[in-house]
Protein backbone atom coordinates (compact mmCIF):
# COMPACT_ATOMS: atom_id res chain seq x y z
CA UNK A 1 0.00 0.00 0.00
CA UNK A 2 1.21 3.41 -0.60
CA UNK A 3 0.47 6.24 1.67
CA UNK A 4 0.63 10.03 1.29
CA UNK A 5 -0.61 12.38 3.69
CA UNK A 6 -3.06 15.69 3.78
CA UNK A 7 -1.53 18.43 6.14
CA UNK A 8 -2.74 21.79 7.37
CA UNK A 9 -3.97 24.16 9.81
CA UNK A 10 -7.36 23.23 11.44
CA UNK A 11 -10.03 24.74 8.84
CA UNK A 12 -7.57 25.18 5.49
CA UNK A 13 -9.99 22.46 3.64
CA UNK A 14 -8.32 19.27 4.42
CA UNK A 15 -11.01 17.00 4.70
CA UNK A 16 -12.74 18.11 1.83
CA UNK A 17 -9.56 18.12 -0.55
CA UNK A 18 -9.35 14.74 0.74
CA UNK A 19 -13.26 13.87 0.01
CA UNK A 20 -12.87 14.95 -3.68
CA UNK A 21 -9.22 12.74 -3.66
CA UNK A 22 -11.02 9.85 -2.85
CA UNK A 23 -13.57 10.24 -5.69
CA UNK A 24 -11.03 11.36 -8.43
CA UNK A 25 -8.75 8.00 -7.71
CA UNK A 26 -12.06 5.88 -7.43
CA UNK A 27 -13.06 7.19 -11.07
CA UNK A 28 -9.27 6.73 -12.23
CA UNK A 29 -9.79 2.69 -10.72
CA UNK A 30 -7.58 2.47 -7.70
CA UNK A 31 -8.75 1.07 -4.84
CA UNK A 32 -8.61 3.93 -1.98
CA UNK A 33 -8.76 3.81 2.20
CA UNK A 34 -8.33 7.04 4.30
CA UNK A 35 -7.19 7.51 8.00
CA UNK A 36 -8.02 10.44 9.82
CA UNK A 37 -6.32 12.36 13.06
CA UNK A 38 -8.16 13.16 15.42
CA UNK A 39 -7.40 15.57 18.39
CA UNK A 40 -10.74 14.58 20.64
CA UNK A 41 -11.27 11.18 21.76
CA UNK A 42 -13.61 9.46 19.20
CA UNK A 43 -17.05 7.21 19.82
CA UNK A 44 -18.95 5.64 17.72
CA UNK A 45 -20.87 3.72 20.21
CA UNK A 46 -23.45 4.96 22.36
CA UNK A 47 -23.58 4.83 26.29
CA UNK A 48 -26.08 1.42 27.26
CA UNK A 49 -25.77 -0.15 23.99
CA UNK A 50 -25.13 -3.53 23.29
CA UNK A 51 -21.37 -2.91 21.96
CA UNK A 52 -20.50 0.22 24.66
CA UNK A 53 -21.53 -2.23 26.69
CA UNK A 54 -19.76 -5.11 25.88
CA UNK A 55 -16.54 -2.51 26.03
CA UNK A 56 -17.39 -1.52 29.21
CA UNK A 57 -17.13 -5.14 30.39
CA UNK A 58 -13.46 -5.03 28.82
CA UNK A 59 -13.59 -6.04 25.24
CA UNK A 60 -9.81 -5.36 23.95
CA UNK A 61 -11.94 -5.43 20.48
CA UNK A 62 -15.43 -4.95 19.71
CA UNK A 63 -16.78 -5.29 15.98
CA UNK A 64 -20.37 -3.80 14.46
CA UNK A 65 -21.27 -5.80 11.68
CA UNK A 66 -24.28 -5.18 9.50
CA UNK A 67 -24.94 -6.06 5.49
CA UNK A 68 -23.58 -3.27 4.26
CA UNK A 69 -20.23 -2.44 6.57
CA UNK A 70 -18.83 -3.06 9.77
CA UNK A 71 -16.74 -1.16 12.08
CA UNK A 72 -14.04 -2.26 14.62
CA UNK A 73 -13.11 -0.68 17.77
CA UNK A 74 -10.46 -1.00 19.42
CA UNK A 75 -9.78 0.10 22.73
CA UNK A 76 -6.11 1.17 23.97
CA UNK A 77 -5.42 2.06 27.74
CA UNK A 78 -2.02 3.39 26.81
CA UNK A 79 -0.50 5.98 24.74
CA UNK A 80 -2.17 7.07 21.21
CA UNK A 81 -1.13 4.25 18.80
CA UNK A 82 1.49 4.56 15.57
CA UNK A 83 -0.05 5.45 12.31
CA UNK A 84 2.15 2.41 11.40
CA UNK A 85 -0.16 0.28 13.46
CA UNK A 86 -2.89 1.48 11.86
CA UNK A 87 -2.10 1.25 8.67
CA UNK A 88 -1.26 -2.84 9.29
CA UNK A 89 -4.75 -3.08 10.15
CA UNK A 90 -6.23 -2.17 7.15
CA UNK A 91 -6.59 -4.27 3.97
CA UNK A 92 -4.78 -4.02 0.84
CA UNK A 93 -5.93 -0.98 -1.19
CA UNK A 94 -3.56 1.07 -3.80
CA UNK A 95 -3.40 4.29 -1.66
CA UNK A 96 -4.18 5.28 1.83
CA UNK A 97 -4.79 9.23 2.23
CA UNK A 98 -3.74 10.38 5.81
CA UNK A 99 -5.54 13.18 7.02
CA UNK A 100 -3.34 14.87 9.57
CA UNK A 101 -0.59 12.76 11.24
CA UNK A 102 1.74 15.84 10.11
CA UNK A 103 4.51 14.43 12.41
CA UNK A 104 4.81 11.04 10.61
CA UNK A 105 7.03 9.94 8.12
CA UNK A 106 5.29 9.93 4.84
CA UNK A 107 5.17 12.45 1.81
CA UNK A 108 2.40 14.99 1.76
CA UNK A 109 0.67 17.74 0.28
CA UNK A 110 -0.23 21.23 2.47
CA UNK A 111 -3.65 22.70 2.11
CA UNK A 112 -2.85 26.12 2.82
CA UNK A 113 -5.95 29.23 2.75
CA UNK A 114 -4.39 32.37 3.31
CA UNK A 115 -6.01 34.13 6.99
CA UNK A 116 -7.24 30.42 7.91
CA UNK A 117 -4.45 29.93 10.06
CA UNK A 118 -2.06 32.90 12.23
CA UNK A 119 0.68 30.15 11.66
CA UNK A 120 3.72 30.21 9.56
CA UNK A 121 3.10 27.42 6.21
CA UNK A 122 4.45 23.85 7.37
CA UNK A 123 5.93 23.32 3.81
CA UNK A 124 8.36 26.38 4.87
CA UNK A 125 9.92 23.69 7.46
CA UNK A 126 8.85 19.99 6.73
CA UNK A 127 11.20 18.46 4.18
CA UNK A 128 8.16 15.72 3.71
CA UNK A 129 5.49 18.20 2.16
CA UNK A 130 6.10 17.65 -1.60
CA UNK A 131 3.36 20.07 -2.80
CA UNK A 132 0.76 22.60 -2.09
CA UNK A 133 -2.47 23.29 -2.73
CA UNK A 134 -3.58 27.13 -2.00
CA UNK A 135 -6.95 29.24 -3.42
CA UNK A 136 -4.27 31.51 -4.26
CA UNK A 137 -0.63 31.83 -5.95
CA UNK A 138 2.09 31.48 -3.73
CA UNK A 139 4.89 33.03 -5.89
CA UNK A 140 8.60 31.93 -4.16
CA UNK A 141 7.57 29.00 -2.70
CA UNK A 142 10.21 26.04 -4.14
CA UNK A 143 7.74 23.67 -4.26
CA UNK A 144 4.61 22.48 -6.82
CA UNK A 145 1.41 24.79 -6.35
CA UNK A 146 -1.76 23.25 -7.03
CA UNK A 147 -4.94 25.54 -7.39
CA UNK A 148 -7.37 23.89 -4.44
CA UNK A 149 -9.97 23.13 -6.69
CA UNK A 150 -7.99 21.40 -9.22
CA UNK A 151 -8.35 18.23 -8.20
CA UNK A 152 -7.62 16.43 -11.28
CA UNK A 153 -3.75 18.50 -11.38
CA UNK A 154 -3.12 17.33 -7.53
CA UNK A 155 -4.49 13.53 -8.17
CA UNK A 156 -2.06 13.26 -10.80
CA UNK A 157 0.39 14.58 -8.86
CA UNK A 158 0.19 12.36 -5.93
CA UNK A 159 -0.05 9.04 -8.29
CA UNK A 160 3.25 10.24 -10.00
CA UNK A 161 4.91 11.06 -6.60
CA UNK A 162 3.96 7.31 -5.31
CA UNK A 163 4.50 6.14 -8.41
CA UNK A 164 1.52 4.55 -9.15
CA UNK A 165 0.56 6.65 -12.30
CA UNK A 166 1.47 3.59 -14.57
CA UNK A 167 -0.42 1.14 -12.59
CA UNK A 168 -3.66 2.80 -13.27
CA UNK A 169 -6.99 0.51 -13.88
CA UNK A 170 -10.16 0.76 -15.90
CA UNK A 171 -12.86 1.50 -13.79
């Protein structure tokens, strides 16, 4: 699996740049899976439930399975796991698209909105950011520029960068 990773500050567009990723691959015929960071602890389970329940008793794992998908949760009493970990749970797909994780090891693209953020642009520091994708120019900057909206231009990009432009299916 090949990964590559969606950076920026909290409201630059990062989950919808991502959304519209996912679609444009899909219609290209690669097989797609996403991970997403989250900052706030995450439930998809409801207090009194039969699964909350059965991880209140002390499930390590519990699994929702219906006809159309099923989820796993996991619980961990320790520290916040490894992306790494994360991704070996998964099954095989052509690309993974990390949302966030901007401290891991894998290439990435910044989304970058100029007054979203009152933070310097991670590209300016993070050897790992291989492109970025702005709703405006950013002359200067010594790396690819993608307009935000051309989705297309930065799908292309990524599937070169991975190198999985060659490999591509019919749909």
């Amino acid at each position: 699996m090949k990964v590559f990773g969606i950076i920026g500050w909290q409201n630059s567009g990062k989950t919808t740049l991502t959304e519209r990723l996912v679609a444009e691959m899909l219609a290209r015929g690669y097989r797609v899976s996403t991970v997403k960071h989250v900052h706030h602890d995450v439930d998809l389970d409801r207090p009194g439930k039969d699964t909350w329940r059965h991880r209140e008793a002390g499930a390590s794992e519990v699994v929702m399975a219906s006809a159309k998908r099923f989820a796993l949760m996991r619980e961990y009493r320790g520290p916040e796991p490894a992306l790494s970990e994360i991704l070996a749970r998964l099954a095989p797909v052509d690309l993974v698209l990390v949302e966030g994780y901007k401290r891991d090891s894998h290439r990435r693209l910044e989304v970058w909105r100029e007054g979203v953020a009152d933070r310097p642009m991670i590209a300016l520091e993070d050897p790992l950011v291989a492109a970025v994708a702005s709703d405006k120019p950013l002359p200067g900057l010594h790396l690819p520029v993608f307009d935000l909206n051309d989705i297309a231009a930065i799908a292309s990009f990524i599937l070169r960068d991975l190198g999985l432009a060659e490999q591509r299916r019919a749909g």
